[in-house]
PDB file of N, CA and C in Angstrom:
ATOM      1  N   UNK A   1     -16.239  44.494  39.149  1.00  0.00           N
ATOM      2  CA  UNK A   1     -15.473  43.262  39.149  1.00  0.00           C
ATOM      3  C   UNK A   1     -15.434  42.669  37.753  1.00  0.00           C
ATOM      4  N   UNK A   2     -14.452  42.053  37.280  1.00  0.00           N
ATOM      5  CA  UNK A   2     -13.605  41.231  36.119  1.00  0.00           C
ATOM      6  C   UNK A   2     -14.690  40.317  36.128  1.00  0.00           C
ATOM      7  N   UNK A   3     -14.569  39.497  34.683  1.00  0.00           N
ATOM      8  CA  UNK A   3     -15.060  37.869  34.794  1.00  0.00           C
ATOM      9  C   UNK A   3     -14.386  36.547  35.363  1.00  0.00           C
ATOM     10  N   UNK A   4     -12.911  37.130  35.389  1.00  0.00           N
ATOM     11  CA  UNK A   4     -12.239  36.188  36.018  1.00  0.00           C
ATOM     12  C   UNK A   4     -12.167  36.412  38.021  1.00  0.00           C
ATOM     13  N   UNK A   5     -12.264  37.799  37.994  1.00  0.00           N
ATOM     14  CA  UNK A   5     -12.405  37.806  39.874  1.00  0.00           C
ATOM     15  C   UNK A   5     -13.246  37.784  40.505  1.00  0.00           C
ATOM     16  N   UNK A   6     -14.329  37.866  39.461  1.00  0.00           N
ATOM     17  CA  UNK A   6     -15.571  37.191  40.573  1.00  0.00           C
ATOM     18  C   UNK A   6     -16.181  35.785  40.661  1.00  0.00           C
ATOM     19  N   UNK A   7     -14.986  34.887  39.743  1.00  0.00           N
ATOM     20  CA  UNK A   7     -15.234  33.514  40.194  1.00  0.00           C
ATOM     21  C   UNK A   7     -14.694  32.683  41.288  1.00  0.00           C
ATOM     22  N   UNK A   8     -14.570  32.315  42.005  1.00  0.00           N
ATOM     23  CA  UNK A   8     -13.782  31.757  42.960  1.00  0.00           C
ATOM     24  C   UNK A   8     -12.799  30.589  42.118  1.00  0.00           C
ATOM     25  N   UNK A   9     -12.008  31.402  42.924  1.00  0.00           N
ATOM     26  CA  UNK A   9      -9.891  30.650  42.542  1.00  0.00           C
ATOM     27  C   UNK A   9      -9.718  29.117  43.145  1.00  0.00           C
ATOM     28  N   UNK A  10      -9.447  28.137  41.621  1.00  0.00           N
ATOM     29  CA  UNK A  10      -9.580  26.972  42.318  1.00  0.00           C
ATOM     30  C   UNK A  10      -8.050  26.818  43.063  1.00  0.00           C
ATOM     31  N   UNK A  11      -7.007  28.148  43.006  1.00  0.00           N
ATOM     32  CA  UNK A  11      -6.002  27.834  43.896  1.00  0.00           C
ATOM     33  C   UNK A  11      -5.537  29.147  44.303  1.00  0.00           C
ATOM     34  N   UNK A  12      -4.943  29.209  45.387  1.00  0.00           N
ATOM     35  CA  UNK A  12      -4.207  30.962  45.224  1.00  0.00           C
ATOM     36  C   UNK A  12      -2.961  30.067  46.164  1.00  0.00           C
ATOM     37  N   UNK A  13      -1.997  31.201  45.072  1.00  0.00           N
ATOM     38  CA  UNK A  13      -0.462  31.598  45.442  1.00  0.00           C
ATOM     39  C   UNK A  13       0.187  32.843  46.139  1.00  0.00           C
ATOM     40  N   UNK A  14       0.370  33.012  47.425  1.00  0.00           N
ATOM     41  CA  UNK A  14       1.048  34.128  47.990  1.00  0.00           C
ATOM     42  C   UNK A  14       2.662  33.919  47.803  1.00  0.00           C
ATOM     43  N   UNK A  15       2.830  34.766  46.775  1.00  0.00           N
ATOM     44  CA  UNK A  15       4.388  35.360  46.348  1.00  0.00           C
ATOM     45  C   UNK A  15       4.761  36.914  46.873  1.00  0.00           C
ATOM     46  N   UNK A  16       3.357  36.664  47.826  1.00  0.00           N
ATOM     47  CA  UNK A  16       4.145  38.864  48.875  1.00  0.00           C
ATOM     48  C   UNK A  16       5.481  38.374  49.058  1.00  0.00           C
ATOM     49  N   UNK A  17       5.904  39.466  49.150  1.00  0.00           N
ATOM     50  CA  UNK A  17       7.604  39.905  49.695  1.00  0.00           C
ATOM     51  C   UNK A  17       8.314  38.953  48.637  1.00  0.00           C
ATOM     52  N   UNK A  18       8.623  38.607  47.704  1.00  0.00           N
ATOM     53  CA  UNK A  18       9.015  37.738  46.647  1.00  0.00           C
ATOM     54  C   UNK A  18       9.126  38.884  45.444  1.00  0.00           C
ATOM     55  N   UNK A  19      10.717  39.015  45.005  1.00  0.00           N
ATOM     56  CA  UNK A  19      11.009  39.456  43.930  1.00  0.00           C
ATOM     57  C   UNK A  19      11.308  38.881  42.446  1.00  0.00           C
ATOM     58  N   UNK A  20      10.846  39.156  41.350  1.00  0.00           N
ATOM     59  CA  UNK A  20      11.433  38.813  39.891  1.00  0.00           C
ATOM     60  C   UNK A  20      12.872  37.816  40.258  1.00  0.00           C
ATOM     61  N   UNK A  21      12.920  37.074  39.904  1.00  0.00           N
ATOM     62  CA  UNK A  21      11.831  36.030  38.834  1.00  0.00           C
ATOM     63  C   UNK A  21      10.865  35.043  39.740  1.00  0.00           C
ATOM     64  N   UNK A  22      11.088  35.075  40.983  1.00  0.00           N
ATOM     65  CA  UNK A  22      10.336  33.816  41.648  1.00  0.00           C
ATOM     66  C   UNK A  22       8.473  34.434  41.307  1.00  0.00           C
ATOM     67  N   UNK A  23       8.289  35.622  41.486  1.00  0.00           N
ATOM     68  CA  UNK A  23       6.551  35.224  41.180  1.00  0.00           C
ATOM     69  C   UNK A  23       6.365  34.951  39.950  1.00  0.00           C
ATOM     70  N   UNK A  24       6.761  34.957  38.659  1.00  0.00           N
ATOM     71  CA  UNK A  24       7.085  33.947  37.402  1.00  0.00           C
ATOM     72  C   UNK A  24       6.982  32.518  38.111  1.00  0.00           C
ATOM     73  N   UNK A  25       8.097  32.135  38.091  1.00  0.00           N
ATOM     74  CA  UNK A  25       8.883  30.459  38.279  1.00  0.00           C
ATOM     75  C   UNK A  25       7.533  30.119  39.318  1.00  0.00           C
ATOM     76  N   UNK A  26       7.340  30.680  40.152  1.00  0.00           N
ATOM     77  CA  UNK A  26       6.493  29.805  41.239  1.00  0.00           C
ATOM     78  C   UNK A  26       4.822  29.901  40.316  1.00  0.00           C
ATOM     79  N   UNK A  27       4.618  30.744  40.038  1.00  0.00           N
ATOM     80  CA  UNK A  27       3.466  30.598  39.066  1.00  0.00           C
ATOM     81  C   UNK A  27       3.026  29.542  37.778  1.00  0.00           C
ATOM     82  N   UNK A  28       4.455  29.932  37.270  1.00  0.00           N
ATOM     83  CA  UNK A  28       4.314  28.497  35.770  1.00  0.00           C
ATOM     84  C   UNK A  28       4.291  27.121  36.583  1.00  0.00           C
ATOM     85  N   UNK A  29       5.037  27.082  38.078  1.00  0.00           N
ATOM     86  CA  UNK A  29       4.850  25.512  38.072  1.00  0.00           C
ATOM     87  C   UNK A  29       3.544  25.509  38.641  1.00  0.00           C
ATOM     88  N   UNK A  30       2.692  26.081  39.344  1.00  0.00           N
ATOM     89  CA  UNK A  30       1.482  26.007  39.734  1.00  0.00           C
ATOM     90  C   UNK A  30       0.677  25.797  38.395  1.00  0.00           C
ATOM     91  N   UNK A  31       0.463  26.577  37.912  1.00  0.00           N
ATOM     92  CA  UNK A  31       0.035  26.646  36.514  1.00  0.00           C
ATOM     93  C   UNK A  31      -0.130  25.108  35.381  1.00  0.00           C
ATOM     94  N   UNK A  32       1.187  24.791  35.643  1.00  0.00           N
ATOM     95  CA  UNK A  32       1.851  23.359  34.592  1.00  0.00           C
ATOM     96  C   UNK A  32       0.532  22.216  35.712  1.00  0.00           C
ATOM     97  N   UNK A  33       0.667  21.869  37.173  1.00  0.00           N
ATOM     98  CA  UNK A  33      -0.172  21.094  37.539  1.00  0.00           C
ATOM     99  C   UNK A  33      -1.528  20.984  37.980  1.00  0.00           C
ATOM    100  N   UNK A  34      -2.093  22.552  37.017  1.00  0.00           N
ATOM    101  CA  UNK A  34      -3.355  22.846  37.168  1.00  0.00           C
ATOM    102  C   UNK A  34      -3.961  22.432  35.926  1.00  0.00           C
ATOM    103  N   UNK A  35      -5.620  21.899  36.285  1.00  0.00           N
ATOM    104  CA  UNK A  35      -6.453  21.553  34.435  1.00  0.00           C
ATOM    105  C   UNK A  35      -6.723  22.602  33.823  1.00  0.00           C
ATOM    106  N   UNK A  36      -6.991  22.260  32.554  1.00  0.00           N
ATOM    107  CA  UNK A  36      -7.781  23.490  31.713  1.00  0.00           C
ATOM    108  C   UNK A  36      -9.041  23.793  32.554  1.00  0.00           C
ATOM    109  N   UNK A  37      -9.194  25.068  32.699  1.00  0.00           N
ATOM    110  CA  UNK A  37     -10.267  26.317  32.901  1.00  0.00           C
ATOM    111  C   UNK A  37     -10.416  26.289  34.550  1.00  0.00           C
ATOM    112  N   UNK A  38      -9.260  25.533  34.791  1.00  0.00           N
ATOM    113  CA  UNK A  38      -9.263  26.380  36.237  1.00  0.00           C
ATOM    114  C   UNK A  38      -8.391  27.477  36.432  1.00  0.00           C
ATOM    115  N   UNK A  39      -9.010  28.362  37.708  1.00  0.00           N
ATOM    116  CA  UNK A  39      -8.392  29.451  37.765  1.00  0.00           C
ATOM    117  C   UNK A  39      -7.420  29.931  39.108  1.00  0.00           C
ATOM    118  N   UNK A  40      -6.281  30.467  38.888  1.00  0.00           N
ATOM    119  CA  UNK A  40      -5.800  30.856  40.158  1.00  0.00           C
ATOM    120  C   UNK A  40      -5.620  32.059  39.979  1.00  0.00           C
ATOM    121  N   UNK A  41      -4.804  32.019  41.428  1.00  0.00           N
ATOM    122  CA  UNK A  41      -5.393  33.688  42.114  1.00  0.00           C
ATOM    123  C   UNK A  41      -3.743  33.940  42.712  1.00  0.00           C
ATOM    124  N   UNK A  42      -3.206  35.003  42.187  1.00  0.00           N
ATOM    125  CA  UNK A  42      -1.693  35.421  42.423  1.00  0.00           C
ATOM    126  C   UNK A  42      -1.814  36.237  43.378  1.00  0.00           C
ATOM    127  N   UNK A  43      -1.111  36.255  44.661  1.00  0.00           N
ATOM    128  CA  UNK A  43      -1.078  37.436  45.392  1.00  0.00           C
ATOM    129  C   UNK A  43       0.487  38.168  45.256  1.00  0.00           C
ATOM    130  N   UNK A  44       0.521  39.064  45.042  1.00  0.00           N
ATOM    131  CA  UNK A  44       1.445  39.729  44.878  1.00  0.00           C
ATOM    132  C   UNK A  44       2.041  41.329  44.753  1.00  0.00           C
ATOM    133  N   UNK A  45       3.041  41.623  45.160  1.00  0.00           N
ATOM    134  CA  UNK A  45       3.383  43.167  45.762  1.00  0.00           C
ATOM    135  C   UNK A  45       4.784  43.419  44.531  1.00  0.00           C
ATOM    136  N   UNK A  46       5.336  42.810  44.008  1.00  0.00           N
ATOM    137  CA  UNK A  46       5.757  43.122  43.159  1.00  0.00           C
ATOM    138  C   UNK A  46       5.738  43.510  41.732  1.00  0.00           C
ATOM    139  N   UNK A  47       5.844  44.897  41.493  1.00  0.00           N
ATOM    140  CA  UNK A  47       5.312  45.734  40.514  1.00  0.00           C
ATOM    141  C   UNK A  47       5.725  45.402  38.872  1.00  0.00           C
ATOM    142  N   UNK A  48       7.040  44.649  38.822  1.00  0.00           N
ATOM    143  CA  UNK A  48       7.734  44.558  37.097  1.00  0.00           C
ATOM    144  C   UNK A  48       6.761  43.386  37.021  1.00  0.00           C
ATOM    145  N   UNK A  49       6.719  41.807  38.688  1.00  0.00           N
ATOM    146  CA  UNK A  49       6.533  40.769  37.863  1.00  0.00           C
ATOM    147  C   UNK A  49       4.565  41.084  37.798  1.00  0.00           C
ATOM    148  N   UNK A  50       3.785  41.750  38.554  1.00  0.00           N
ATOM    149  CA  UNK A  50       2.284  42.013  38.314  1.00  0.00           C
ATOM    150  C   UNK A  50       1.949  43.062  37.600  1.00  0.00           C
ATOM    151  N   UNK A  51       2.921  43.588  36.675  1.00  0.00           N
ATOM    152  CA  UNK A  51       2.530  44.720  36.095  1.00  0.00           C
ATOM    153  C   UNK A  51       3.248  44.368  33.866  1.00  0.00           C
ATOM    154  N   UNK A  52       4.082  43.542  34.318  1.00  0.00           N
ATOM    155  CA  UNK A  52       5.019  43.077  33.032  1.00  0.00           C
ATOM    156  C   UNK A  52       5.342  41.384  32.897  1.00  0.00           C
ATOM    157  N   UNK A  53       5.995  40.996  33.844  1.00  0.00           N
ATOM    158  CA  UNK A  53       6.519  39.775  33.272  1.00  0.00           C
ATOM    159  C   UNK A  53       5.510  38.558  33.762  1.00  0.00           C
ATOM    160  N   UNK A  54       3.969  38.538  34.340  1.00  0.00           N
ATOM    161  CA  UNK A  54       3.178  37.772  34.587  1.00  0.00           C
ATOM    162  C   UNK A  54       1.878  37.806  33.397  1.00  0.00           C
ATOM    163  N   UNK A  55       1.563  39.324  32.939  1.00  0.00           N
ATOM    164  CA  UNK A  55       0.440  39.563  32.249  1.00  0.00           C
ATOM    165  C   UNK A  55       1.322  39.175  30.589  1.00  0.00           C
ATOM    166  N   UNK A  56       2.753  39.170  30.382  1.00  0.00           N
ATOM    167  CA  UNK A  56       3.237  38.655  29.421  1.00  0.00           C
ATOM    168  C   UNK A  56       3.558  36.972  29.216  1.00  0.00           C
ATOM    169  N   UNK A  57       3.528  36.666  30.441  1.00  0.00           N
ATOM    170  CA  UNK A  57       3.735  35.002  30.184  1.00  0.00           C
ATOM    171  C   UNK A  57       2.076  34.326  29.760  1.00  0.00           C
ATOM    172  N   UNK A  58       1.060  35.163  30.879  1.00  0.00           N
ATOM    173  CA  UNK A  58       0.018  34.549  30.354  1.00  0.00           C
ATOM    174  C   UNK A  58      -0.785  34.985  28.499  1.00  0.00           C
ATOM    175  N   UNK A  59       0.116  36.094  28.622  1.00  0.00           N
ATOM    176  CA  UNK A  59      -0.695  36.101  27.005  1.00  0.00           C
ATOM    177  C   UNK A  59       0.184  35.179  26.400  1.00  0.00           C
ATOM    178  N   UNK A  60       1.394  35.061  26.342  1.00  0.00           N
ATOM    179  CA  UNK A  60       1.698  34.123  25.186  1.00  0.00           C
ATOM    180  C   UNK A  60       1.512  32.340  25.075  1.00  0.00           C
ATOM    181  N   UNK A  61       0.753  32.498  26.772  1.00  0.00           N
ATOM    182  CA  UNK A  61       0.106  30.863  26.675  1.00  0.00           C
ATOM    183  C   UNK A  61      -1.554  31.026  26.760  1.00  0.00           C
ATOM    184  N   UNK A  62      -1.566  31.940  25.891  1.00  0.00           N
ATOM    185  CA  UNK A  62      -2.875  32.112  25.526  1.00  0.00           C
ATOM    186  C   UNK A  62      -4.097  32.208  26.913  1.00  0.00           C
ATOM    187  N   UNK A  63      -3.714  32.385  27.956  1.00  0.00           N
ATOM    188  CA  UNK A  63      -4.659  32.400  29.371  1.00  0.00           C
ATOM    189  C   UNK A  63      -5.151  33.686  29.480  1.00  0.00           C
ATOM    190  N   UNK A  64      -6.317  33.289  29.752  1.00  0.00           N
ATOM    191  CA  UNK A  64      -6.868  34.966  30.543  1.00  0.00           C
ATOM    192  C   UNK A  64      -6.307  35.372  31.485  1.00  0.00           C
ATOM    193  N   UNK A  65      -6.112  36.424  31.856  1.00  0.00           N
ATOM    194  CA  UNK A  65      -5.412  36.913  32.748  1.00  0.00           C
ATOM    195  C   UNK A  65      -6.404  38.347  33.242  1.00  0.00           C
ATOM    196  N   UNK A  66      -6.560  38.946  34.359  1.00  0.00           N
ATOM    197  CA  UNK A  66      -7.194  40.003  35.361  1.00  0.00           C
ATOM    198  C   UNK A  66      -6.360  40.394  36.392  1.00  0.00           C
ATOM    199  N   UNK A  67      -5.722  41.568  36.281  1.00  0.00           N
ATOM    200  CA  UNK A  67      -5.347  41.785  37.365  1.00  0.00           C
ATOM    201  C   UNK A  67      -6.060  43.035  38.262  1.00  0.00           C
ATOM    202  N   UNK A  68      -6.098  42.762  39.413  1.00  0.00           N
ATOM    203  CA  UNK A  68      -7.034  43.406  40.659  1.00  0.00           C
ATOM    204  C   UNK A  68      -5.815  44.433  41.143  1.00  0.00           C
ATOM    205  N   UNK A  69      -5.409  46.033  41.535  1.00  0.00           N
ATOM    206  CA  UNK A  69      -4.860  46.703  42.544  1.00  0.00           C
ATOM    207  C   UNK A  69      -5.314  46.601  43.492  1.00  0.00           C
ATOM    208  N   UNK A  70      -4.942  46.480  44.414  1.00  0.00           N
ATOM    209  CA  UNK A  70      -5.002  46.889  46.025  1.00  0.00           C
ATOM    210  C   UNK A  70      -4.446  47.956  45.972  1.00  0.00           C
ATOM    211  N   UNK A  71      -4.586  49.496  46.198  1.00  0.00           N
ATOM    212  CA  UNK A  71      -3.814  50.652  46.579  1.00  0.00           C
ATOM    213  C   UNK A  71      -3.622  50.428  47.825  1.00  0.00           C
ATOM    214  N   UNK A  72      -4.539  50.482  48.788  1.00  0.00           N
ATOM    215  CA  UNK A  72      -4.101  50.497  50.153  1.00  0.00           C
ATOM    216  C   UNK A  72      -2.879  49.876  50.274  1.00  0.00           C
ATOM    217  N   UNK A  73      -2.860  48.424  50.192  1.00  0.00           N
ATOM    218  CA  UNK A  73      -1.886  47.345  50.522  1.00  0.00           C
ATOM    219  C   UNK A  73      -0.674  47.153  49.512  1.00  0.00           C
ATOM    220  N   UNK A  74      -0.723  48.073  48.284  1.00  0.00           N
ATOM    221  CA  UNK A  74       0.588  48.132  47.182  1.00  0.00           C
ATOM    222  C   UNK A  74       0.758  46.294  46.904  1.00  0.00           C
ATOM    223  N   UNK A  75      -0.535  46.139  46.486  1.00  0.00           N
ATOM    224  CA  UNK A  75      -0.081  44.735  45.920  1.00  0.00           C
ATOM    225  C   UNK A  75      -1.180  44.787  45.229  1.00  0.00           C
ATOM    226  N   UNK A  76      -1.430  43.188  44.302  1.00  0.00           N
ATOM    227  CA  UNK A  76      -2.460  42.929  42.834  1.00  0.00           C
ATOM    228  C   UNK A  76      -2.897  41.683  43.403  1.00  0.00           C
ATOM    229  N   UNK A  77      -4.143  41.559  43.060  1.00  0.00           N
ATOM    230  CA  UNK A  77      -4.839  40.064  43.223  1.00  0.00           C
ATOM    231  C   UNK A  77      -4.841  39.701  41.495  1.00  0.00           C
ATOM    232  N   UNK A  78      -4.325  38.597  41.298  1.00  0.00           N
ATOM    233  CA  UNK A  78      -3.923  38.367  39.804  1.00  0.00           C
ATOM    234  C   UNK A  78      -4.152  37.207  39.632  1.00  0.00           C
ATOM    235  N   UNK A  79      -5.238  37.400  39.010  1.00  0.00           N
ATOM    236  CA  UNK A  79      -6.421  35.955  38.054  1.00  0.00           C
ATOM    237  C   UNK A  79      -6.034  35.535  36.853  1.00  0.00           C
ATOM    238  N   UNK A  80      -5.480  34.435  36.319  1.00  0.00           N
ATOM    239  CA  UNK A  80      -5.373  33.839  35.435  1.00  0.00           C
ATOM    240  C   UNK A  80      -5.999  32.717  35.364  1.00  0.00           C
ATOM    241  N   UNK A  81      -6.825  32.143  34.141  1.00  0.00           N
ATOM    242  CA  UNK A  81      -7.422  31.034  33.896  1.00  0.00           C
ATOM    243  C   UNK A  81      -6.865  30.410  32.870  1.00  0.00           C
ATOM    244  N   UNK A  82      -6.195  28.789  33.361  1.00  0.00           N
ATOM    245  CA  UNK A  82      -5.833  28.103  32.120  1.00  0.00           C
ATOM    246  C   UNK A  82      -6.512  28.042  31.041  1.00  0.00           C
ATOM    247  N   UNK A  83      -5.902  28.065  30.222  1.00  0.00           N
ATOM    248  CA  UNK A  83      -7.223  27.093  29.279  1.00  0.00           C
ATOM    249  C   UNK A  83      -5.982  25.977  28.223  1.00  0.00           C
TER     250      UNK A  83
END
């Protein structure tokens, strides 16, 4: 386990069955009304936005970011911590 997934998520977002761009858009606004160094927890089955356009938004706002596979279930448990 990550440093970010074995802390408990002060929020989680289920964006299953949700395609590009909504697990973006629904993330930044979660994100915007969360404090510094808390962490949430992305659930998600879509591969461009948990594999490209989520691990790129959080690097360029400087957040940690972890993402978890699920093989069984074809989805990511995806930890980002504000800061």
């Amino acid at each position: 386990m990550g440093e970010l997934s074995s802390k408990t998520p002060d929020q989680t977002l289920d964006v299953l069955g949700r395609v590009c761009p909504y697990p973006l858009v629904l993330t930044k606004k979660t994100l915007e009304k969360m404090g510094s160094g808390q962490v949430l927890k992305v659930l998600c089955d879509a591969p461009a936005s948990a594999e490209d356009s989520l691990p790129k938004y959080a690097e360029k706002q400087g957040f940690k970011f972890e993402s978890v596979k699920n093989e069984a279930q074809g989805s990511w448990d995806i930890y980002i911590q504000k800061t």
